[in-house]
Protein backbone atom coordinates (compact mmCIF):
# COMPACT_ATOMS: atom_id res chain seq x y z
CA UNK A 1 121.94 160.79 69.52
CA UNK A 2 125.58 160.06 70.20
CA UNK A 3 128.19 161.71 67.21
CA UNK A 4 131.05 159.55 65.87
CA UNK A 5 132.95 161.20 68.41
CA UNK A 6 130.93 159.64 71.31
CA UNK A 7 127.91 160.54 73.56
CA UNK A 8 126.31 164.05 73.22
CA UNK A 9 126.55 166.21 76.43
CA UNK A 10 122.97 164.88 76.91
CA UNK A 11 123.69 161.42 77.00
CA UNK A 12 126.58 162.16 79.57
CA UNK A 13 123.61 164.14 81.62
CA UNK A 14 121.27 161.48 81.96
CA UNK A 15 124.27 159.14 82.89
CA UNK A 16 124.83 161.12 85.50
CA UNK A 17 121.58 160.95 86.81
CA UNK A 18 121.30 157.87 87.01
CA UNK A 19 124.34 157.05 88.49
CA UNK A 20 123.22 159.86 91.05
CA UNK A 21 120.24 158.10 91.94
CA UNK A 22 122.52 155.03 92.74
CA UNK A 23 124.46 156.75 94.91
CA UNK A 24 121.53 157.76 96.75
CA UNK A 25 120.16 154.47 97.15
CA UNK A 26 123.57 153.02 98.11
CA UNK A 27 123.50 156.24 100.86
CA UNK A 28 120.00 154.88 101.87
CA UNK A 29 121.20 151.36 101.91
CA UNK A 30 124.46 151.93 104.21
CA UNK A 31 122.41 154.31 106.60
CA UNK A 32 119.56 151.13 107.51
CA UNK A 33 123.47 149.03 107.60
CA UNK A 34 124.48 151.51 110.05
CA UNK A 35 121.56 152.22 112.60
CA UNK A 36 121.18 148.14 112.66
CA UNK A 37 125.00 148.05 113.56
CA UNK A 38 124.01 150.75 116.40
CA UNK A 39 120.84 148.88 117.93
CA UNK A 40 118.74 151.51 116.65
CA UNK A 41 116.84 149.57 113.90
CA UNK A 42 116.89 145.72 114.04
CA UNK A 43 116.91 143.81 110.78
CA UNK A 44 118.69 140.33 110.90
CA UNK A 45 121.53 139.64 108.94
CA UNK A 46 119.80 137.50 105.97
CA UNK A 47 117.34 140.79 105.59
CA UNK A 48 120.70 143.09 104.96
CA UNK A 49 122.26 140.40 102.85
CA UNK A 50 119.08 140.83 100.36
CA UNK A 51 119.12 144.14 100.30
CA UNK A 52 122.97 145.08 99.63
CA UNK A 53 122.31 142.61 96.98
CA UNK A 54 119.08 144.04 95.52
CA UNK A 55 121.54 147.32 95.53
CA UNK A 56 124.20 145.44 93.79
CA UNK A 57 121.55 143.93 90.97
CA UNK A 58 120.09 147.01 90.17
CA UNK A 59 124.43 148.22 89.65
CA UNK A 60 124.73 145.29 87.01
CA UNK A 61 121.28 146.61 84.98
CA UNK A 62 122.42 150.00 84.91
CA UNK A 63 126.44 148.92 84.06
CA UNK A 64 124.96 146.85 81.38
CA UNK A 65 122.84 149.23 79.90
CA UNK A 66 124.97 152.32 79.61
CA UNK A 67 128.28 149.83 79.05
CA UNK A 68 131.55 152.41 78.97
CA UNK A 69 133.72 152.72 82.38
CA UNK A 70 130.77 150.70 84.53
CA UNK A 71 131.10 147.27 83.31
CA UNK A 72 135.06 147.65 84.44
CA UNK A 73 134.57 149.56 87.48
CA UNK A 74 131.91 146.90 88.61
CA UNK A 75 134.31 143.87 88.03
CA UNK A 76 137.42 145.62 89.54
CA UNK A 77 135.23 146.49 92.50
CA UNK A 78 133.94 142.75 92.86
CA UNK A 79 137.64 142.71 94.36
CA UNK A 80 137.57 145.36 96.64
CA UNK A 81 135.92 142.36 99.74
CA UNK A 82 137.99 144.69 101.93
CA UNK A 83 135.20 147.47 101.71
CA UNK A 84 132.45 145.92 100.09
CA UNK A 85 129.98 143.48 101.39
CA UNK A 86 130.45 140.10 100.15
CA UNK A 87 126.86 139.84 99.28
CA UNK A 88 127.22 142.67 96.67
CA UNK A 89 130.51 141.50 95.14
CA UNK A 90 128.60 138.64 94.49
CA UNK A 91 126.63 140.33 92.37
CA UNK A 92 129.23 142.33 90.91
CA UNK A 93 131.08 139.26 89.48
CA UNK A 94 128.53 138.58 87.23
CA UNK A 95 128.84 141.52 85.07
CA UNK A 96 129.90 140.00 81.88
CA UNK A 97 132.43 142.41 79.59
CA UNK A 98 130.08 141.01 76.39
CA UNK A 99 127.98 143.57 74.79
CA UNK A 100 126.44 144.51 71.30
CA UNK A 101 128.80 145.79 68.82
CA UNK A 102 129.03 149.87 67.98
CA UNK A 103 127.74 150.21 64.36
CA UNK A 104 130.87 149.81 62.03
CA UNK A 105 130.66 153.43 60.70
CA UNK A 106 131.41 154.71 63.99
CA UNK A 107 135.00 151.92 63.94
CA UNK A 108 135.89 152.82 60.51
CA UNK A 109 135.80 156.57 61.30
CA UNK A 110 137.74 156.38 64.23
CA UNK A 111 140.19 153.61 62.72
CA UNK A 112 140.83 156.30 60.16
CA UNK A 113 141.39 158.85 62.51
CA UNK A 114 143.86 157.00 64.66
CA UNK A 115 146.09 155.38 61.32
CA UNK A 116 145.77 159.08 59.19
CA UNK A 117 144.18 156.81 55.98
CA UNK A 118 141.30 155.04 55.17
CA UNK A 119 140.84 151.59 56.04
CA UNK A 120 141.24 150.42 52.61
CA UNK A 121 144.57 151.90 52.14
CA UNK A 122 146.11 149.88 55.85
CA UNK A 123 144.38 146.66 55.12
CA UNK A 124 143.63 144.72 52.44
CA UNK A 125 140.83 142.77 54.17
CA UNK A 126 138.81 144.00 57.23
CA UNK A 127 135.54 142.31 57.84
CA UNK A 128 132.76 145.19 59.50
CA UNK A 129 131.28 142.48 61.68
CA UNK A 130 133.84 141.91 64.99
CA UNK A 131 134.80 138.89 66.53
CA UNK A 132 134.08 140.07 69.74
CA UNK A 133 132.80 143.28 71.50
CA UNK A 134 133.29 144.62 75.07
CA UNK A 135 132.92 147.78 76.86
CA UNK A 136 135.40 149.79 76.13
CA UNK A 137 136.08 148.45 72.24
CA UNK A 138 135.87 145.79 70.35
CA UNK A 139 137.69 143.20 68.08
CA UNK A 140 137.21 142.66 63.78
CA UNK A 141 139.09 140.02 61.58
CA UNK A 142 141.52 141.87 59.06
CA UNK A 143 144.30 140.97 56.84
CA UNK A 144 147.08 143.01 56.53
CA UNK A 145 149.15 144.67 53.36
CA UNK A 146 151.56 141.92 54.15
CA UNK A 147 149.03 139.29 53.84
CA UNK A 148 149.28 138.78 57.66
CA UNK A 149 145.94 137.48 59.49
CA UNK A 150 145.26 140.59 61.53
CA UNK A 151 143.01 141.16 64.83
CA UNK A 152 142.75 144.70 64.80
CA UNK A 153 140.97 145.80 68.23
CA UNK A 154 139.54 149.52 68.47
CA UNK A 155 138.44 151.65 71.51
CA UNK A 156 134.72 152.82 71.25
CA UNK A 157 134.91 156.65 69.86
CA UNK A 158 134.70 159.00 72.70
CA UNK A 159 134.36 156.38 75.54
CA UNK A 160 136.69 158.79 77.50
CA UNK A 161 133.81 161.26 78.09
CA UNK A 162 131.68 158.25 78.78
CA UNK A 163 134.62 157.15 81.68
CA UNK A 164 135.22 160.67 82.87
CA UNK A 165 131.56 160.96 83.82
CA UNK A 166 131.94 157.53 85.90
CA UNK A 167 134.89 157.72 87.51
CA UNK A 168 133.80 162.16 88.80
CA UNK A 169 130.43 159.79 90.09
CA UNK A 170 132.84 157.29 91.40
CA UNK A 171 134.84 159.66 93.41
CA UNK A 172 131.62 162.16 94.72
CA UNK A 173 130.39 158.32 96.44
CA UNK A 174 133.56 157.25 97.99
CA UNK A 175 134.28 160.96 99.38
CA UNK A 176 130.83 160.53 100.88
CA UNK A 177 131.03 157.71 102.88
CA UNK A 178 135.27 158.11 103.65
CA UNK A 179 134.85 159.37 106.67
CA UNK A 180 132.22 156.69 107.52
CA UNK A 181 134.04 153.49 107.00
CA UNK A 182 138.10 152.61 107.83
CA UNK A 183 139.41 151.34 104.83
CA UNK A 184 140.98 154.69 102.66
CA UNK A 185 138.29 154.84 100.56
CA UNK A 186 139.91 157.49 98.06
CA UNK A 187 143.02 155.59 98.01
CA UNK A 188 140.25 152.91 96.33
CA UNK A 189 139.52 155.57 93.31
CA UNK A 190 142.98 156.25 92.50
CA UNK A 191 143.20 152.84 92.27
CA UNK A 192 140.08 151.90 90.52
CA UNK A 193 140.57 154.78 88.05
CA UNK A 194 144.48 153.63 87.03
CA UNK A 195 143.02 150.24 86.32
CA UNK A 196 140.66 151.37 84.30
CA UNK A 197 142.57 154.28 82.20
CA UNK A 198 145.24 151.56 81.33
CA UNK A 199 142.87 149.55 79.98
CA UNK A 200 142.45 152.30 77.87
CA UNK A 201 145.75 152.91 76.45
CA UNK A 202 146.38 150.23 73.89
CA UNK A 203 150.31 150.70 73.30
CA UNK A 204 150.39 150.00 77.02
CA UNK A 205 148.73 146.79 76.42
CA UNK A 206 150.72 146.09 73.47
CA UNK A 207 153.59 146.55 75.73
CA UNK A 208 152.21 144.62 78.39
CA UNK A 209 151.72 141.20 75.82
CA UNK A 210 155.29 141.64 74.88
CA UNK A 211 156.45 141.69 78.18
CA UNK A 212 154.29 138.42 79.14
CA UNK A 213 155.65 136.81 76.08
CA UNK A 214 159.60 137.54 77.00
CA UNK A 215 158.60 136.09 80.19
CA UNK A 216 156.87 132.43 78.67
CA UNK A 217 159.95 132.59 76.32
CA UNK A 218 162.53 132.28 79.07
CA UNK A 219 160.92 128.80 80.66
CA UNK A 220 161.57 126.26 77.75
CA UNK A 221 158.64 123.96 78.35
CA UNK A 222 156.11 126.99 78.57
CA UNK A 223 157.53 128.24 75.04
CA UNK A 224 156.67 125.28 73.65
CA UNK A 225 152.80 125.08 75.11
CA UNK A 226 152.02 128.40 75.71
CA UNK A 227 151.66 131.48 72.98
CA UNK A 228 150.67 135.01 73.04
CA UNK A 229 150.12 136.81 69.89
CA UNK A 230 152.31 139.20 68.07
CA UNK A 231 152.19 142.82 68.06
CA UNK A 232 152.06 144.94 64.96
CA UNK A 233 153.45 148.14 65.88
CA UNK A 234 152.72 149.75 62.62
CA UNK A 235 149.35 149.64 62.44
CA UNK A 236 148.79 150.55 66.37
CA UNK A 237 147.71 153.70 68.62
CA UNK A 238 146.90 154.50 71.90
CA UNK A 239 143.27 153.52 70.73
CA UNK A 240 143.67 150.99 68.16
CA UNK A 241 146.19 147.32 68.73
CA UNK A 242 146.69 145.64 65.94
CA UNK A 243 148.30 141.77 66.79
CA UNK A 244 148.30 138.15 64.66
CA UNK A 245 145.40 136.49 64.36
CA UNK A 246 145.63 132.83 66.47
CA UNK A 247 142.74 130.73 65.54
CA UNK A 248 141.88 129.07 68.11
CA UNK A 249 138.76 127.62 70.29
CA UNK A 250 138.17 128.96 74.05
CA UNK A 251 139.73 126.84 76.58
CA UNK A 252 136.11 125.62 78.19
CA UNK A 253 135.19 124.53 74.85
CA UNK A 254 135.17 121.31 75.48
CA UNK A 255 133.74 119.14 73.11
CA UNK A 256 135.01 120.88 69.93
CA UNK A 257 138.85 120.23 71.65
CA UNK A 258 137.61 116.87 72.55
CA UNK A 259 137.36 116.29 68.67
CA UNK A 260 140.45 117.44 67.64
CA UNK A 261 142.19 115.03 70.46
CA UNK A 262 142.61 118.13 72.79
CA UNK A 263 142.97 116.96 76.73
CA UNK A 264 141.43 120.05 77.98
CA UNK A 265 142.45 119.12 81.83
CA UNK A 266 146.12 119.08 80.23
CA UNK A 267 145.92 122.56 78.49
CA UNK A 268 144.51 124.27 82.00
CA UNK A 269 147.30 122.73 84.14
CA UNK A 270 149.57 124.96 81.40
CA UNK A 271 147.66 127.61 81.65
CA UNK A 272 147.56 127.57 85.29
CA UNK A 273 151.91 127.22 84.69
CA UNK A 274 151.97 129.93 82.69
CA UNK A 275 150.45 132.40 85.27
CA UNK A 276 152.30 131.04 88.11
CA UNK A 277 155.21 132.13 86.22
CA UNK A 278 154.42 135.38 85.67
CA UNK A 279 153.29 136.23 89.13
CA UNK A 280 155.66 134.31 91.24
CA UNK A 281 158.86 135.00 89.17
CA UNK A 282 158.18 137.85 86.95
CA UNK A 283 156.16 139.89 89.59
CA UNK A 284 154.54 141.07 86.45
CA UNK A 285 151.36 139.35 85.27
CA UNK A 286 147.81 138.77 82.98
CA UNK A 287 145.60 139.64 85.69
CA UNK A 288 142.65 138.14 83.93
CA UNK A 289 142.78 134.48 83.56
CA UNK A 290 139.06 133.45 83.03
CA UNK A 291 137.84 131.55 80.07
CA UNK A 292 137.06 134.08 77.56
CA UNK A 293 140.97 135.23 77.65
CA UNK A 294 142.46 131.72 77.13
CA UNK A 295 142.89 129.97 73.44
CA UNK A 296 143.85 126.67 72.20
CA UNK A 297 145.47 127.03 69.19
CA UNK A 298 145.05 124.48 66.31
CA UNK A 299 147.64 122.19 67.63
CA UNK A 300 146.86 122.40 70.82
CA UNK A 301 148.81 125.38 72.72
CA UNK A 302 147.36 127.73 75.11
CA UNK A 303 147.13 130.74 73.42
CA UNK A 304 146.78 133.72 76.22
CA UNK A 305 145.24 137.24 75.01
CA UNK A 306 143.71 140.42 75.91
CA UNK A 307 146.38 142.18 78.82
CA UNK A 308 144.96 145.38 79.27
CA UNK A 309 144.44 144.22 82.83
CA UNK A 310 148.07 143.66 84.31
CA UNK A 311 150.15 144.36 87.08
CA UNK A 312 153.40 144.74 88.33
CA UNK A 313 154.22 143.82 92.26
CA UNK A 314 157.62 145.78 93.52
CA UNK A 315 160.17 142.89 94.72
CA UNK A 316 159.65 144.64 98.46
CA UNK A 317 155.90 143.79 98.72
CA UNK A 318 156.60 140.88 97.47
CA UNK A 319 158.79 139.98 99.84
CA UNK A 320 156.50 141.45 102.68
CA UNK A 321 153.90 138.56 101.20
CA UNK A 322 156.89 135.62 101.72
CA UNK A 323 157.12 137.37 105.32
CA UNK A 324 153.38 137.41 106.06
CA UNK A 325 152.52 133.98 105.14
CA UNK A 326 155.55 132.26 106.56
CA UNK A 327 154.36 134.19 109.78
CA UNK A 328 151.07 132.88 109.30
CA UNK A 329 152.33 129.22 108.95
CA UNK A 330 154.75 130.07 112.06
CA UNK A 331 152.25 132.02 114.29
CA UNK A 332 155.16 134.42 114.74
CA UNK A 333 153.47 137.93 115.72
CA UNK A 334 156.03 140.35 115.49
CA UNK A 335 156.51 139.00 112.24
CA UNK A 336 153.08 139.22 110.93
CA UNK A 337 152.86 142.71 111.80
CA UNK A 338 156.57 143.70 110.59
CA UNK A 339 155.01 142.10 106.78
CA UNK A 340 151.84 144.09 106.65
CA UNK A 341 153.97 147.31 107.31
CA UNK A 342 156.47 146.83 105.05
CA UNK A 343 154.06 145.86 102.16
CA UNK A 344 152.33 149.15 102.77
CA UNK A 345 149.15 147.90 103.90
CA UNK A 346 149.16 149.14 107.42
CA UNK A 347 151.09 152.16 109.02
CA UNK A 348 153.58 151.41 112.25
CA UNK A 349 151.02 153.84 113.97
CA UNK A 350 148.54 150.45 113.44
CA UNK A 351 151.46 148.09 115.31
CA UNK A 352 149.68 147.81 118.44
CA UNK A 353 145.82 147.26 116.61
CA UNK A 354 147.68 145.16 113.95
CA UNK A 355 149.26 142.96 116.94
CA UNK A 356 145.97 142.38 118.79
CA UNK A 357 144.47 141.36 115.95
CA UNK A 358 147.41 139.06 114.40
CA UNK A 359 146.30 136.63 117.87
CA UNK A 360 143.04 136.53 117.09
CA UNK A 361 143.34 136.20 113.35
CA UNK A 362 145.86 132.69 112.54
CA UNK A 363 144.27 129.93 111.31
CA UNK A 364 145.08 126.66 112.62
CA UNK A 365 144.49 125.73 108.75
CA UNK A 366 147.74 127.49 107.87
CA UNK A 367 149.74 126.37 111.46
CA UNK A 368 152.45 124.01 111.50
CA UNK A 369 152.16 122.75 107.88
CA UNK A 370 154.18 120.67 106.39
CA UNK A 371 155.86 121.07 102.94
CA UNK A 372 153.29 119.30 101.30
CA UNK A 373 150.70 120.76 102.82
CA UNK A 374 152.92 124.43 102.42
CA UNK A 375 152.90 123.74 98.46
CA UNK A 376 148.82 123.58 98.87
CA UNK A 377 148.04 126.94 100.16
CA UNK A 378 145.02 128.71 98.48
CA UNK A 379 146.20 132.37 98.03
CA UNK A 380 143.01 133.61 97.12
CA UNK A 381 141.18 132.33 100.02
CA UNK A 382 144.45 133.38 102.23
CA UNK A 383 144.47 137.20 100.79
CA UNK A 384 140.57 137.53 101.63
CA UNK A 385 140.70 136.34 105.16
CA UNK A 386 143.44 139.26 105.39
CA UNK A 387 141.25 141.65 103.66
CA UNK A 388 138.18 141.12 105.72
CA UNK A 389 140.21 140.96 109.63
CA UNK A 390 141.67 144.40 108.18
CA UNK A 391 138.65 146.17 107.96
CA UNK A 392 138.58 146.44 111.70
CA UNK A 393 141.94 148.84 111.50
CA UNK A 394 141.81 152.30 110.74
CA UNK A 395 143.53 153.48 107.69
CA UNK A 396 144.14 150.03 106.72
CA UNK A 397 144.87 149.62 102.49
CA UNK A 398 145.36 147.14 100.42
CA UNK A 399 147.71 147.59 97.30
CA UNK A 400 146.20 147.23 94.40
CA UNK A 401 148.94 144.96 93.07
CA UNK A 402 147.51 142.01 95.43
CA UNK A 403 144.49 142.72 94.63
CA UNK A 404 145.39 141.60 91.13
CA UNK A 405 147.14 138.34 92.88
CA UNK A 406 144.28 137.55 94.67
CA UNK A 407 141.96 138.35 91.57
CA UNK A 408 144.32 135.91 89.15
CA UNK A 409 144.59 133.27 91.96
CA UNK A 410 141.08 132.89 92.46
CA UNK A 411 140.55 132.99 88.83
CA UNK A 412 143.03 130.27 88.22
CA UNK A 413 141.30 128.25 91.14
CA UNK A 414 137.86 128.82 89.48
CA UNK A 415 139.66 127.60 86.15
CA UNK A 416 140.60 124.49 87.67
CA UNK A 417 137.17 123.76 89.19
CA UNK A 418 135.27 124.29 86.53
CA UNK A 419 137.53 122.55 83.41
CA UNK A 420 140.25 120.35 85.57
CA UNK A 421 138.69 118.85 88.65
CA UNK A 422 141.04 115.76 88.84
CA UNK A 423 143.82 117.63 88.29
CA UNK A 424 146.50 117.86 91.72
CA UNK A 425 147.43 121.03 93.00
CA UNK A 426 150.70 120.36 94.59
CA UNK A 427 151.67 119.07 90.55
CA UNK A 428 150.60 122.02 89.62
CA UNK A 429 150.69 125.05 91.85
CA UNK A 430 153.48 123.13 94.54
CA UNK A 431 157.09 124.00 93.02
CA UNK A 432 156.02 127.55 92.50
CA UNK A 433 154.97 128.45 95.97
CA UNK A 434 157.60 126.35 98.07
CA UNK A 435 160.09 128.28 95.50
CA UNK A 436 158.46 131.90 96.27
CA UNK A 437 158.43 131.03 99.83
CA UNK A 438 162.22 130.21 100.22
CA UNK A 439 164.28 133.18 101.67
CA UNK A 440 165.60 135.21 98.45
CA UNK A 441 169.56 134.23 97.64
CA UNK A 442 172.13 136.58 98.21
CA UNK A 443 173.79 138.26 94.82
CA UNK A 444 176.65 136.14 95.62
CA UNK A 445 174.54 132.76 95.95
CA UNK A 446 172.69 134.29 92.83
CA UNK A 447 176.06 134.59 90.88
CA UNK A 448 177.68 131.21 92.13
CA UNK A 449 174.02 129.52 90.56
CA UNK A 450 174.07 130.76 87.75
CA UNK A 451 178.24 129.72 87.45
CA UNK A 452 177.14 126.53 88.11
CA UNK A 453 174.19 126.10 86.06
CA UNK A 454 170.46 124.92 87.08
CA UNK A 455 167.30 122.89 86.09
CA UNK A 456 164.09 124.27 85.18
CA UNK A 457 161.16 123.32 87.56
């Protein structure tokens, strides 16, 4: 049985061995992939389909049952289209981050351990049953000293160990098939394992919902629809975030905002503002913008929580992504190449591959648009045509930072879907991207604007 400090060296064993045995069958699975590619053994492509995915269901069962690091590295893997066949991110997406609570003994000893007192002493309410649990931690109701509604959310004791284990698993698999594929495949762990390790770190996190609220706070019509909840730094560790309490219902809940007068079509198109925001002009961004992580407050503002997945995009790639898809609109080559390079995802080594492949590769859906059309641009679908024409170049890599962009886009385009059908793109998503794909001012034209004063969008 697992301590209050997290699994025995037992449990971690038998976690291993199972994630052993799915290494093996994922070996066994890409071997049959690979002597079909070569002639050798014929199997159509509906037949492989099924069986990545049988590979990718059994993934989910296990992630579910043993919870920790594999619930995460699943769903940040469901990104990686790049390397993975589609027909097992498929099944990856469907891991949910929902699963039963730890027993509260376990919280309240490692609450106590991260504040130095008992629970008692920091709070004068905390309710044992949490509002919500995950993988890594989960969330309980409290009310602080102050008389301040609390959320108080607390890493699992001794997930670390649980992690560790996964991401040593992680790392044997991708060093097995490296040399077998030609995407970087260890570039893909260091990736993977950042992600999830910040997700860990719950000052970081604090930190990171600051910095998303500065951001909302500097457009006036966002601060006055869009909120994300306080930090108290007093009562928060690297393993325990302590923030106000919002009451709120979930954004898809639609008949319970229906009766308080809530246009839930309205409160998406914010959302789907708010996030634009952050990744087109802050370059520093929620990168998890599904349902469960959007709010609507009592009065009716989208309330936006839970950042321990964010990301920051350097203004250079950025600017290599303006390049790439103006190239892509222009069918200008040289250009097309010169963006991939300078974002980082190929090498100039790749130039001539990278050149051959640009003519094959434009869409006559992105030629010759005009602005309308320009404003209408689906970056998810954009960034995974991209990702799957680079698998055919060696060494090719995609930063994990637009990975994130893709992930949020196609998040925010699921969003949409799902709880705004009727609502219009260009309203929504148009003055952001015609704005990000403008060439960036000079400091002088920068200075001179802001002299002379300017509108909000």
């Amino acid at each position: 049985m697992a301590s209050d400090h997290g699994p025995s060296a037992l449990a971690l064993g038998r976690r291993s061995l199972v994630l052993l045995g799915l290494i093996a069958e994922a070996a066994w699975v890409y071997l049959i992939y690979r002597l079909d590619r070569r002639g050798t053994l014929k199997r159509d492509a509906n037949w492989m389909a099924a069986r990545f995915g049988r590979f990718a269901a059994r993934f989910v069962r296990v992630a579910t049952r043993f919870r920790g690091g594999l619930i995460k590295l699943g769903q940040v893997a469901s990104l990686r289209v790049d390397v993975i066949p589609e027909s097992i991110t498929a099944e990856l997406v469907k891991l949910q981050d929902r699963v039963p609570p730890a027993p509260f003994a376990a919280i309240e000893a490692q609450l106590e351990r991260e504040l130095g007192r008992p629970v008692a002493e920091v709070f004068a309410e905390f309710d044992p049953v949490p509002i919500a649990a995950a993988s890594l931690g989960q969330v309980h109701r409290a009310r602080d000293r102050a008389g301040r509604p609390c959320a108080v959310k607390v890493l699992y004791p001794g997930v670390e160990r649980s992690v560790a284990v996964d991401l040593r698993m992680l790392r044997l698999a991708l060093w097995l098939f490296d040399p077998l594929v030609a995407p970087d495949l260890l570039s893909v762990h260091a990736q993977l394992a950042r992600s999830l390790l910040r997700e860990m770190d719950y000052v970081a996190e604090g930190r990171a919902a600051e910095r998303v609220a500065a951001a909302i706070e500097k457009d006036p019509k966002l601060r006055e629809q869009v909120r994300v909840p306080a930090i108290h730094w007093e009562t928060t560790t690297g393993r325990v975030l302590t923030m106000e309490l919002i009451e709120g219902e979930k954004i898809n809940a639609r008949e319970r905002l229906a009766a308080l007068g809530i246009d839930v079509s309205d409160r998406v198109a914010w959302a789907t503002r708010a996030f634009l925001h952050q990744m087109f002009q802050e370059r520093f961004f929620h990168c998890d913008p599904h349902p469960g992580n959007l709010l609507v407050d009592r009065v009716g503002r989208v309330v936006l929580i839970d950042f321990g997945m964010h990301e920051e995009i350097a203004p250079e790639i950025m600017e290599g992504v303006r390049m790439n898809v103006l190239a892509a609109v222009t069918r200008n080559e040289s250009l097309w190449v010169d963006s991939l390079i300078r974002i980082g995802i190929l090498r100039e080594g790749d130039r001539e591959a990278a050149g051959a492949l640009a003519r094959i590769s434009f869409d006559p859906a992105y030629y010759n648009l005009t602005p309308r059309e320009l404003s209408e641009i689906d970056f998810g679908d954009y960034f995974g045509k991209v990702r799957e024409h680079l698998w055919l170049i060696e060494g090719a890599r995609m930063p994990d930072g637009l990975l994130a962009f893709g992930r949020a886009f196609s998040l925010l385009y699921a969003l949409a879907v799902e709880l705004a059908p009727g609502m219009r793109p260009l309203d929504v998503v148009g003055p952001y991207v015609l704005a990000f794909l403008q060439p960036p001012r000079s400091p002088e034209a920068e200075r001179a604007a802001g002299a002379g004063g300017g509108a909000s969008c």
